[in-house]
N, C-alpha and C. Protein backbone atom coordinates (compact mmCIF):
# COMPACT_ATOMS: atom_id res chain seq x y z
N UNK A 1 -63.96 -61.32 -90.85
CA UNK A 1 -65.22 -62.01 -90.78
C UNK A 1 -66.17 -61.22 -89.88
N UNK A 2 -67.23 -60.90 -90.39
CA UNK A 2 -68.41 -60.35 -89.91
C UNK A 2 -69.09 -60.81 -88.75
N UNK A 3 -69.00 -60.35 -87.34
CA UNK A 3 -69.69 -61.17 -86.32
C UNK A 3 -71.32 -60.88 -86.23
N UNK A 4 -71.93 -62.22 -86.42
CA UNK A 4 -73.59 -61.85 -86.34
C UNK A 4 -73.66 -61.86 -85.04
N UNK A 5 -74.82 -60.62 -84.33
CA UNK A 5 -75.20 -60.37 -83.29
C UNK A 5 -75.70 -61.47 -82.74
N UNK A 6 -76.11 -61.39 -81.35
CA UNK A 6 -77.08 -62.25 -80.75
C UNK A 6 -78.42 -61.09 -80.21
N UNK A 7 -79.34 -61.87 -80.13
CA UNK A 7 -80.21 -61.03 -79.40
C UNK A 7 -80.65 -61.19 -78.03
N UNK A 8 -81.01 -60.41 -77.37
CA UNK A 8 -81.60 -60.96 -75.85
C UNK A 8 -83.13 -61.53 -75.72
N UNK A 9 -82.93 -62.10 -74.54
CA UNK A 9 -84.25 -62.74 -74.44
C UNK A 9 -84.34 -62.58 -73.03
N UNK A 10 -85.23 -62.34 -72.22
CA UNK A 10 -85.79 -62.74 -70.87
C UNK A 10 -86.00 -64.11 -70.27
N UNK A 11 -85.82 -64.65 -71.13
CA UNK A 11 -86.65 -66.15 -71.03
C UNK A 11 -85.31 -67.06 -70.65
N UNK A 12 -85.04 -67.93 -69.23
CA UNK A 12 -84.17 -67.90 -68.21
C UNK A 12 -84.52 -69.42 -67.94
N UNK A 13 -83.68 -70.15 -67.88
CA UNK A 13 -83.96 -71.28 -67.30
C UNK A 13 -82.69 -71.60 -66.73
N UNK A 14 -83.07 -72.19 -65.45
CA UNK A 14 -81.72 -72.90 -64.46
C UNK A 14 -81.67 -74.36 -64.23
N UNK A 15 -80.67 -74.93 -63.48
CA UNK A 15 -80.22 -75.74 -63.50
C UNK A 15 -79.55 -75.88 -62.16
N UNK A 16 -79.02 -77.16 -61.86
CA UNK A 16 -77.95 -77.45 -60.55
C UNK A 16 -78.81 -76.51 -59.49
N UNK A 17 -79.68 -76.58 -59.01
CA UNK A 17 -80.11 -75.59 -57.93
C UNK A 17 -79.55 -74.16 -57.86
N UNK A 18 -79.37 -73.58 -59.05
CA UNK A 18 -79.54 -72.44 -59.59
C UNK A 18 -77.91 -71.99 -59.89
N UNK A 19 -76.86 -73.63 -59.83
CA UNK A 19 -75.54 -73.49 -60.08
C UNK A 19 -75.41 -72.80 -61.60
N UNK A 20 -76.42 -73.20 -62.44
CA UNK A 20 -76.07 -72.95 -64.19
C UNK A 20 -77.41 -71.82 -64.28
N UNK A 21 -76.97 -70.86 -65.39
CA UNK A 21 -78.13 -70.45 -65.86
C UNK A 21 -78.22 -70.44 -67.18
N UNK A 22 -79.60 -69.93 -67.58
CA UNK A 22 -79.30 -70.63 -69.04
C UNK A 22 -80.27 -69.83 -70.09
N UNK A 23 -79.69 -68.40 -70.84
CA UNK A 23 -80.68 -67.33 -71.56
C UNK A 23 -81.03 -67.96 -72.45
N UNK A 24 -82.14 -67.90 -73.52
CA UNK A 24 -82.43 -68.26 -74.50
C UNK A 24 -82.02 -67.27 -75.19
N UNK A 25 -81.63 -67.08 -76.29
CA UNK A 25 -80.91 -65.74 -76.91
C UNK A 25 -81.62 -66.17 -78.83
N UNK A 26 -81.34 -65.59 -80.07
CA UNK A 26 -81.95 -65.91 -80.69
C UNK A 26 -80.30 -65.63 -81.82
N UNK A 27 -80.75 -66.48 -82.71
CA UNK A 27 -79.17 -65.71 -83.94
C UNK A 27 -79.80 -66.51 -85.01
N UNK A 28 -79.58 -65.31 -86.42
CA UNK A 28 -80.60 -65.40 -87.37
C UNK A 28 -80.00 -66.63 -88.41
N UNK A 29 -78.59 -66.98 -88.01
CA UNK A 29 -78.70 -68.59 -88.59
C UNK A 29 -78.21 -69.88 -88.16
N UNK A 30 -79.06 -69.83 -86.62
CA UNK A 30 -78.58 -70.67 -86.18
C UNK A 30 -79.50 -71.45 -85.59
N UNK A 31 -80.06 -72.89 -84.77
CA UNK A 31 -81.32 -73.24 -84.53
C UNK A 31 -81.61 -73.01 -82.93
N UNK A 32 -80.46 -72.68 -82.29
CA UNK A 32 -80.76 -72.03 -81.10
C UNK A 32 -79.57 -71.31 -80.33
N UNK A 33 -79.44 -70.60 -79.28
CA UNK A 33 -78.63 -70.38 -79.11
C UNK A 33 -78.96 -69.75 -77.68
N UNK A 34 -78.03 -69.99 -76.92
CA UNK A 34 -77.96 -69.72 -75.40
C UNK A 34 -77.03 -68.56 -74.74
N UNK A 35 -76.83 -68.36 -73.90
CA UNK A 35 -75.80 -67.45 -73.29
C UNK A 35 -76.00 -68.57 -71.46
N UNK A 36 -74.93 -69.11 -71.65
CA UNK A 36 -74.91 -69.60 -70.44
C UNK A 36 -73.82 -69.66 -69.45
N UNK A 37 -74.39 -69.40 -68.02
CA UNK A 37 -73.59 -68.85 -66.86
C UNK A 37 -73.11 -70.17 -65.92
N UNK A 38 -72.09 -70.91 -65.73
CA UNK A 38 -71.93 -71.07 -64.13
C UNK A 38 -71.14 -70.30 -63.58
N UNK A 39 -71.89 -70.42 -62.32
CA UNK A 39 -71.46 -70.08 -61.16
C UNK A 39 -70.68 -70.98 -60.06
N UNK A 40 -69.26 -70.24 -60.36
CA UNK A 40 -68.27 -70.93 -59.80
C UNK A 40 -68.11 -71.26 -58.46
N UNK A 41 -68.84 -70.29 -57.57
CA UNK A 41 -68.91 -70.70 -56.45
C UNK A 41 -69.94 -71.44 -55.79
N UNK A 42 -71.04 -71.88 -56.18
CA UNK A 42 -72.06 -72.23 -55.89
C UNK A 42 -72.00 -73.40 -55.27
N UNK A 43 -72.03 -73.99 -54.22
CA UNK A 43 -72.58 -75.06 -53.43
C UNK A 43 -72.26 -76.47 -54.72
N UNK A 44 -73.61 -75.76 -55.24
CA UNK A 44 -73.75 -77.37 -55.97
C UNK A 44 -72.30 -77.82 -56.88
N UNK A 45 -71.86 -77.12 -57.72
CA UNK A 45 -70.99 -77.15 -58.72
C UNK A 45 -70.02 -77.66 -57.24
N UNK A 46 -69.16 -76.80 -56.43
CA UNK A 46 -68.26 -77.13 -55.72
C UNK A 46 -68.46 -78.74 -54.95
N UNK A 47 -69.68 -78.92 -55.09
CA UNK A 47 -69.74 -80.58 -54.28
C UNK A 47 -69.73 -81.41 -55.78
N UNK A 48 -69.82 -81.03 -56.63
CA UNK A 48 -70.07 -82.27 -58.01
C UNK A 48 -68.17 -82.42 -57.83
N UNK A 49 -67.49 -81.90 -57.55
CA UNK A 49 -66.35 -81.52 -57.69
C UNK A 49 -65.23 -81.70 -58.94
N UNK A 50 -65.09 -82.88 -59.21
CA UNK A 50 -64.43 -83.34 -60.44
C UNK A 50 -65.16 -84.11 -61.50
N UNK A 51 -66.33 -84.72 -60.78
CA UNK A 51 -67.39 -84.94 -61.83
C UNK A 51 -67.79 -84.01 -62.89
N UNK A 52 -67.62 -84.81 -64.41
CA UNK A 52 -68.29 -84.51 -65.86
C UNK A 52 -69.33 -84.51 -65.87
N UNK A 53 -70.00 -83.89 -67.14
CA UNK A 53 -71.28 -84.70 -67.52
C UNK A 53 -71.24 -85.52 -69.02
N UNK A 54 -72.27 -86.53 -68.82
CA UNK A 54 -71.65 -87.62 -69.81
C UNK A 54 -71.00 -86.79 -71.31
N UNK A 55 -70.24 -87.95 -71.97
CA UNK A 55 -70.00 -87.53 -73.43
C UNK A 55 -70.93 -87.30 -74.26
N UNK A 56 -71.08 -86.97 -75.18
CA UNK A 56 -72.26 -86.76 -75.98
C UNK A 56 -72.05 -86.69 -77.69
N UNK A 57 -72.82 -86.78 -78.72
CA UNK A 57 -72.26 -86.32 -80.26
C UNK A 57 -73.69 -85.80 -80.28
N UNK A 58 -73.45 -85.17 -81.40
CA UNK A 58 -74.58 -84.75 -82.27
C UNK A 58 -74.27 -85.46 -84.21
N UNK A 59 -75.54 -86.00 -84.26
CA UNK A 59 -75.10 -86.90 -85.71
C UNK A 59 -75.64 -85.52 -86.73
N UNK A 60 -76.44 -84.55 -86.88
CA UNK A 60 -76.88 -83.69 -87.83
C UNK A 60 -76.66 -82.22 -87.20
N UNK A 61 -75.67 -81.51 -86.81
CA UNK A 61 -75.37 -80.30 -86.13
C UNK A 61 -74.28 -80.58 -85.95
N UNK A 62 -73.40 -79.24 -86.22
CA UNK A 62 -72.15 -78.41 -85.42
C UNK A 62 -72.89 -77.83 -84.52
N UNK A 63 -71.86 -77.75 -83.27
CA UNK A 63 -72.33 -76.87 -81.90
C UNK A 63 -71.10 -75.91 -82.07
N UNK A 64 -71.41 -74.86 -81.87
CA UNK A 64 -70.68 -73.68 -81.53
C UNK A 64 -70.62 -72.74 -79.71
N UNK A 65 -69.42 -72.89 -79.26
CA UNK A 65 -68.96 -72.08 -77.86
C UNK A 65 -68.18 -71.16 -78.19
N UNK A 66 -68.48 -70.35 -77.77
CA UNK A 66 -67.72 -68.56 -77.40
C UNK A 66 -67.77 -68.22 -76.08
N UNK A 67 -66.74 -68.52 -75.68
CA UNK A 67 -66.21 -67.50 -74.14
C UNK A 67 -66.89 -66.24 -74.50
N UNK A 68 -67.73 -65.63 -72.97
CA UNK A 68 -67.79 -64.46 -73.17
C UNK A 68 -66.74 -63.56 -71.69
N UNK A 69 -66.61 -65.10 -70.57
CA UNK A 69 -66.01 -64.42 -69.59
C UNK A 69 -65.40 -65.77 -68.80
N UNK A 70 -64.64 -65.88 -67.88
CA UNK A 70 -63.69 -67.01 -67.58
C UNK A 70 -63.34 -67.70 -68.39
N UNK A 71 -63.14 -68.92 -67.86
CA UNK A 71 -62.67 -69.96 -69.01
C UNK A 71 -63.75 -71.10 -68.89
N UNK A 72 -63.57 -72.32 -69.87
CA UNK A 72 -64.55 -72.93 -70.06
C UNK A 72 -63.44 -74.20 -70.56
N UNK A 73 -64.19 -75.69 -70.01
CA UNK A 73 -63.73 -76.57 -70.34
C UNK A 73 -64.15 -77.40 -70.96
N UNK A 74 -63.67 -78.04 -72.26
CA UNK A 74 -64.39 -78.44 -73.28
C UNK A 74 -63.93 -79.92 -73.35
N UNK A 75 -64.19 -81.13 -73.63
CA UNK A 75 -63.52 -82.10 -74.01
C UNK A 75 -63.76 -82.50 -75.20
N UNK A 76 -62.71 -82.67 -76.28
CA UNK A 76 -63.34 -82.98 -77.32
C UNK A 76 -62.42 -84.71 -77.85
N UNK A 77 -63.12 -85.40 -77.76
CA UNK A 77 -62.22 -86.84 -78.32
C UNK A 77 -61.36 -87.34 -76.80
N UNK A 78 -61.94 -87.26 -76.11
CA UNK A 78 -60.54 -87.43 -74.83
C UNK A 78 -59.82 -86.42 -74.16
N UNK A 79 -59.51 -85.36 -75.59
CA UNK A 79 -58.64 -84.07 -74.81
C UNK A 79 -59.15 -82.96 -74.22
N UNK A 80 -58.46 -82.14 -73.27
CA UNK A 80 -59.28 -81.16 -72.66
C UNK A 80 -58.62 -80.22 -72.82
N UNK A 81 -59.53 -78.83 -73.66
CA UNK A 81 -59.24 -77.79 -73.92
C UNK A 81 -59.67 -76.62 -73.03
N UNK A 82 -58.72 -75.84 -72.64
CA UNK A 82 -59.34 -74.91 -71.86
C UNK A 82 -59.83 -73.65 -72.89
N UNK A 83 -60.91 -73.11 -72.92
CA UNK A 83 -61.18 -71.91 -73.76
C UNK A 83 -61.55 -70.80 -72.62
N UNK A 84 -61.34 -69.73 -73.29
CA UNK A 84 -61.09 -68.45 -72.64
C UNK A 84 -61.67 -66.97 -73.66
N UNK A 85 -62.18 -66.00 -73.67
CA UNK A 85 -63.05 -65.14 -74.59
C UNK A 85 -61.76 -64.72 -75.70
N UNK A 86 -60.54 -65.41 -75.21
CA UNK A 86 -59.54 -65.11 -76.38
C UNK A 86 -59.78 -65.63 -77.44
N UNK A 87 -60.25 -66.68 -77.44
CA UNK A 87 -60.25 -68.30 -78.27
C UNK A 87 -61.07 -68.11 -79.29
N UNK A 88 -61.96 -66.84 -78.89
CA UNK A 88 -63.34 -66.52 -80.53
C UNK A 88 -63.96 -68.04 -80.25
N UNK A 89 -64.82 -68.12 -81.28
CA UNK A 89 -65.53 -69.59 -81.93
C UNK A 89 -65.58 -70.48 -81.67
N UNK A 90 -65.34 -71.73 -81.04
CA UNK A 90 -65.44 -73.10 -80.53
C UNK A 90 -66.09 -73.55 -81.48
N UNK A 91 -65.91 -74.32 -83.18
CA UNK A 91 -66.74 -75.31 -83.16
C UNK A 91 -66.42 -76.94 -83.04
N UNK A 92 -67.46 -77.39 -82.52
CA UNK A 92 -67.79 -79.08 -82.01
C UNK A 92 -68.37 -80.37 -83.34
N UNK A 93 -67.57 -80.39 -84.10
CA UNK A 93 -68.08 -81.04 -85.13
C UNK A 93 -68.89 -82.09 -85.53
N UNK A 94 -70.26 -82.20 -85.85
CA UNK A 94 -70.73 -83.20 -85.93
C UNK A 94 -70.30 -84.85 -85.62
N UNK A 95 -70.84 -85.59 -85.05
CA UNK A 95 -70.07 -86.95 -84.65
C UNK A 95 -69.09 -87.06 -83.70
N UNK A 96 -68.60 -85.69 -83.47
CA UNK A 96 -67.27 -85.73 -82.12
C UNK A 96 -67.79 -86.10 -80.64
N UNK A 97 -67.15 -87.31 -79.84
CA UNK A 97 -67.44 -86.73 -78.68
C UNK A 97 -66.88 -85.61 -77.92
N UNK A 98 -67.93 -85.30 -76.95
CA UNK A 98 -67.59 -84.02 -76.71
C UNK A 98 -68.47 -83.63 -75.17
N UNK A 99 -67.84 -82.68 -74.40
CA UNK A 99 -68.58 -81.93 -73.42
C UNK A 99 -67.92 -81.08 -72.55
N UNK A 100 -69.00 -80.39 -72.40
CA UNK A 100 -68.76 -78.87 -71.54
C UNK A 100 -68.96 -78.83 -70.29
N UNK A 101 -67.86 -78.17 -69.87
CA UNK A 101 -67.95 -78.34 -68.19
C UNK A 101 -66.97 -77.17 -67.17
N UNK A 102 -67.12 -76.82 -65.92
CA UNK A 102 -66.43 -76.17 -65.40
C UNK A 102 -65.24 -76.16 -65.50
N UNK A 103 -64.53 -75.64 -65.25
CA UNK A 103 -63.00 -75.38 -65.84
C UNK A 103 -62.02 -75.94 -64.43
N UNK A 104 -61.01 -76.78 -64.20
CA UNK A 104 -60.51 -76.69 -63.01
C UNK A 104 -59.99 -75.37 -62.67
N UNK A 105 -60.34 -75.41 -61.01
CA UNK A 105 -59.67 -74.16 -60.37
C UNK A 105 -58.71 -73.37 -60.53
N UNK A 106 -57.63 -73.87 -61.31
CA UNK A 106 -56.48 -72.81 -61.27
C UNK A 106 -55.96 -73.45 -62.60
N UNK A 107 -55.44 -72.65 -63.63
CA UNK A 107 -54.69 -73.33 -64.75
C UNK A 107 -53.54 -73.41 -64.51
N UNK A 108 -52.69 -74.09 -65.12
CA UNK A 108 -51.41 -75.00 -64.83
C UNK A 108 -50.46 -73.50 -64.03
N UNK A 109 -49.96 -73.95 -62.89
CA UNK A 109 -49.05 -72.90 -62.50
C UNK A 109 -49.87 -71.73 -61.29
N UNK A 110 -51.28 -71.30 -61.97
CA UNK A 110 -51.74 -70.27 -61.74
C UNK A 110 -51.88 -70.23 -60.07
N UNK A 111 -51.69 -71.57 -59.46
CA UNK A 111 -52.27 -71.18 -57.63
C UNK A 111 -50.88 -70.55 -57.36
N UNK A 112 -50.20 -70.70 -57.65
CA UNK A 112 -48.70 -69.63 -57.13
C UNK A 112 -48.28 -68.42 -57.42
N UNK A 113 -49.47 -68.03 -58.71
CA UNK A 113 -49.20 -66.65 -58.81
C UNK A 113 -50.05 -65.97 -58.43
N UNK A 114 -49.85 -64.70 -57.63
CA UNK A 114 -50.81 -63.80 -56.57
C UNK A 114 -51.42 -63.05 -57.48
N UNK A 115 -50.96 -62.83 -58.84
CA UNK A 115 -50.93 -61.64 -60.05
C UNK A 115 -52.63 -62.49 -60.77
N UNK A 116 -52.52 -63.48 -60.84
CA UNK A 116 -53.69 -64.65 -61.14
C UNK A 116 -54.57 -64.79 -60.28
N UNK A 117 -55.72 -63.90 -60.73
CA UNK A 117 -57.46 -63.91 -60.29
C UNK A 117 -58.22 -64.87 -61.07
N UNK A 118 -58.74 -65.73 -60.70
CA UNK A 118 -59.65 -66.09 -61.42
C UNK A 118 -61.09 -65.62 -61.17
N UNK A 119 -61.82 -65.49 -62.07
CA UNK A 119 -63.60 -64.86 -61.98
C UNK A 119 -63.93 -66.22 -61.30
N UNK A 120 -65.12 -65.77 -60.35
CA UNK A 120 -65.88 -66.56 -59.83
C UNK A 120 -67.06 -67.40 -61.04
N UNK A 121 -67.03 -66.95 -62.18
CA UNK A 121 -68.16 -67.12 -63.04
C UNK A 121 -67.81 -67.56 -64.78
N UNK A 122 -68.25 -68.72 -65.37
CA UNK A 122 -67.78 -68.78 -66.40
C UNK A 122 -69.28 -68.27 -67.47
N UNK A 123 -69.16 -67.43 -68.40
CA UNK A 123 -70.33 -67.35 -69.45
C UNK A 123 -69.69 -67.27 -70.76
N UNK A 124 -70.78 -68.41 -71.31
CA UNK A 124 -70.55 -68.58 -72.67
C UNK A 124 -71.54 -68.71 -73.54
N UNK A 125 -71.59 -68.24 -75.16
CA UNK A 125 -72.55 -68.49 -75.74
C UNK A 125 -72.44 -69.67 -76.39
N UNK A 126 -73.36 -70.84 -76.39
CA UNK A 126 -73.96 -72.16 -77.16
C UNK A 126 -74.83 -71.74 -77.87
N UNK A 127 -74.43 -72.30 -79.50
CA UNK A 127 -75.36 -72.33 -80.59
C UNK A 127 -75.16 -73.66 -81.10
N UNK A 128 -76.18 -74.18 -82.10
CA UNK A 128 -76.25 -74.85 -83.02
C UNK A 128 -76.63 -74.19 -84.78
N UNK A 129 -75.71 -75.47 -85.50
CA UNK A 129 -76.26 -75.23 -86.65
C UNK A 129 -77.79 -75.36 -87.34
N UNK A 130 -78.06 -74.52 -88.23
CA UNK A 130 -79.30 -75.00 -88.54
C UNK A 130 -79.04 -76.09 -89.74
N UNK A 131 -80.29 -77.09 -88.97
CA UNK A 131 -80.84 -78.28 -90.01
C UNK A 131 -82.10 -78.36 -90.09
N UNK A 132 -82.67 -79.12 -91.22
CA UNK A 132 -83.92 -79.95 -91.72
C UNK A 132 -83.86 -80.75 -90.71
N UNK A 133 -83.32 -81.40 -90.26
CA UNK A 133 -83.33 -82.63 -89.69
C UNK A 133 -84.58 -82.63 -88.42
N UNK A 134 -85.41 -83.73 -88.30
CA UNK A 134 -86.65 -83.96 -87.11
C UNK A 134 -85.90 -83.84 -85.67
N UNK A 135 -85.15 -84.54 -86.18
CA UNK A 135 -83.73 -84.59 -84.71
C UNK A 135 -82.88 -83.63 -84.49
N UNK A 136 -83.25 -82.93 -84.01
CA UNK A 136 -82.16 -81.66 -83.79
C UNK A 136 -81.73 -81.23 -82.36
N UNK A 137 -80.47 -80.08 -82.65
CA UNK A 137 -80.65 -79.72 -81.00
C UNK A 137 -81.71 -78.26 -81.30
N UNK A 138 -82.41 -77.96 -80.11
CA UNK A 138 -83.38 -77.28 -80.15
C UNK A 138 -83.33 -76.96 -78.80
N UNK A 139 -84.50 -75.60 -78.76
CA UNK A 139 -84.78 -74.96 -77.13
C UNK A 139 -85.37 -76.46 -76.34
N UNK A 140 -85.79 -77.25 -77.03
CA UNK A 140 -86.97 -78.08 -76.20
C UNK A 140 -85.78 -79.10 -75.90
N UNK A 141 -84.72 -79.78 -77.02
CA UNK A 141 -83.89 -80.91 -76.42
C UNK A 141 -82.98 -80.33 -75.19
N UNK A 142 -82.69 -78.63 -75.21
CA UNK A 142 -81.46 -78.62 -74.04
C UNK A 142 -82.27 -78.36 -73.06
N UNK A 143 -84.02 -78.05 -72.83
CA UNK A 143 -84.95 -77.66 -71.51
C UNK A 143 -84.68 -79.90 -71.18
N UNK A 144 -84.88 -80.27 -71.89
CA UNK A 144 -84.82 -81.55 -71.76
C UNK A 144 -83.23 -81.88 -71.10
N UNK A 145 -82.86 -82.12 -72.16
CA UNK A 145 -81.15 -82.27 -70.79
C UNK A 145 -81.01 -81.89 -69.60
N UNK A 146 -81.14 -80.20 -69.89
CA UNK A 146 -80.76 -80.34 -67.95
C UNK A 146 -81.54 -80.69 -67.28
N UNK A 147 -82.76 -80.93 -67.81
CA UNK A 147 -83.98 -81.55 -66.82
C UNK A 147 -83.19 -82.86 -66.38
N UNK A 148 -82.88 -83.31 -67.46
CA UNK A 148 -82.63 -84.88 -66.95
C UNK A 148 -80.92 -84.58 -65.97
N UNK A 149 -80.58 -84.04 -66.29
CA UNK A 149 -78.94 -84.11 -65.82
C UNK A 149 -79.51 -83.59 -64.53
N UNK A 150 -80.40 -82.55 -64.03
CA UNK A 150 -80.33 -82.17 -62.76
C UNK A 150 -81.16 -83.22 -62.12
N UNK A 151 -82.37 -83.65 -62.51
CA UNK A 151 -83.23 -85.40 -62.04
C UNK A 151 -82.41 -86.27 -61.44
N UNK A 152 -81.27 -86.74 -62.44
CA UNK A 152 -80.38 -87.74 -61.75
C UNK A 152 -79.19 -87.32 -61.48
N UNK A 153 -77.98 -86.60 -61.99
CA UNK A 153 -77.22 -85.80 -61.31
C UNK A 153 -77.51 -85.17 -59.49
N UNK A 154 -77.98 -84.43 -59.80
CA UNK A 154 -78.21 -83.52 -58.31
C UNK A 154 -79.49 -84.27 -57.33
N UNK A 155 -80.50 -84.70 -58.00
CA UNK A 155 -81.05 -85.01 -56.92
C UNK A 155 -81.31 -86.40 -56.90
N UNK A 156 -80.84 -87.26 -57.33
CA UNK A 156 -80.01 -88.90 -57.36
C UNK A 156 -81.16 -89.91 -57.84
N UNK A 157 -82.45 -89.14 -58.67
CA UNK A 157 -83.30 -90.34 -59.24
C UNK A 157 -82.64 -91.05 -60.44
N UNK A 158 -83.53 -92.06 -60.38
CA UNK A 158 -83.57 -93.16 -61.51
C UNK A 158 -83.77 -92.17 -62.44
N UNK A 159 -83.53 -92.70 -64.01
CA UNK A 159 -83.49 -92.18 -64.78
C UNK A 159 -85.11 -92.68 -65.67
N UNK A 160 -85.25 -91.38 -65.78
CA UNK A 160 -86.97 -91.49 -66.51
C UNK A 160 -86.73 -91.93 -68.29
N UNK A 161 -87.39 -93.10 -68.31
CA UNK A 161 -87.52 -93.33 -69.66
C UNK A 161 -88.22 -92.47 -71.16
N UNK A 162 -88.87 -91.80 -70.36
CA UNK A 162 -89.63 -91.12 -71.52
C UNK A 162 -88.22 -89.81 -72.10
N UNK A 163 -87.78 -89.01 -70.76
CA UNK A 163 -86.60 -88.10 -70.39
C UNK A 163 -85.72 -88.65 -71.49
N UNK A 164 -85.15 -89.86 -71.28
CA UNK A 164 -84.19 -90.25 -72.05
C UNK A 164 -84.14 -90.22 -73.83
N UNK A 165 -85.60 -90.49 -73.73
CA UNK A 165 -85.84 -90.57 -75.04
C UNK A 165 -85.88 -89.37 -75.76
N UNK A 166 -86.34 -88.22 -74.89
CA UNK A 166 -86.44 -86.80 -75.36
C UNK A 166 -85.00 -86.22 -75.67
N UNK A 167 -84.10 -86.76 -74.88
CA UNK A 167 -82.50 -86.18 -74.81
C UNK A 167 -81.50 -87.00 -75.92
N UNK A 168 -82.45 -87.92 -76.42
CA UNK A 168 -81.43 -89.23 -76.96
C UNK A 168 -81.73 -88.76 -78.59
């Protein structure tokens, strides 16, 4: 199978007080697509500590994750998958719950072995499928999410109604 490129973009948006970052990247069939970084050591991420972020579906889109470096923790239906740049492809199937999140510190076993580094940094690429659909995920719904996830997440407001509606 033929891997379609991604392209770069400059265009950078953060998150968590600069815990997440977040490229806009472009792929010629897909409706958006990201290259996104946490940073494992960062303040903020290390105080959220075991905290998720909510579940989520998408009713008209597959989401697609690709490890490009650490691992990455996915929940899909309840279960938690660890992915790693071995894993290729991640897709998130329409209607599933589902969400992405830092990976715990050490995988099963790994704090006892000295031979076991983990990267300070997880990056992965997020895409969506393309749809017709008015409702989609788009550059503007995920500038919208983390807006709202860092609003009330990190800096502990009420949750803005209009916000919600943009993310919902």
């Amino acid at each position: 199978m033929e891997s379609i490129p991604y392209s770069d973009s400059d265009r950078t948006f953060t998150g968590f007080e600069g815990a997440i970052s977040t490229r806009v990247m472009s792929h010629p069939h897909r409706s958006f697509a990201f290259e996104v970084t946490f940073d494992l050591t960062h303040p903020r991420l290390i105080a959220l500590g075991s905290q998720k972020p909510p579940l989520h579906f998408h009713p008209y889109q597959e989401e697609y994750v690709q490890v490009l470096a650490g691992r990455l923790a996915v929940e899909v239906n309840g279960r938690e998958i660890i992915l790693s740049p071995s894993d290729g492809e991640f897709c998130l199937k329409r209607w599933v719950d589902h969400r992405l999140y830092p990976p715990p510190s050490h995988p099963s076993g790994a704090q006892d072995d000295p031979a076991s580094t983990l990267d300070n940094t997880t990056k992965f690429l997020l895409s969506g499928q393309q749809t017709p659909k008015a409702f989609k995920l788009d550059n503007v719904f995920f500038q919208s999410w983390y807006a709202y996830q860092d609003e009330v997440v990190v800096r502990g407001k009420t949750p803005n109604l209009i916000q919600i509606m943009a993310v919902s």
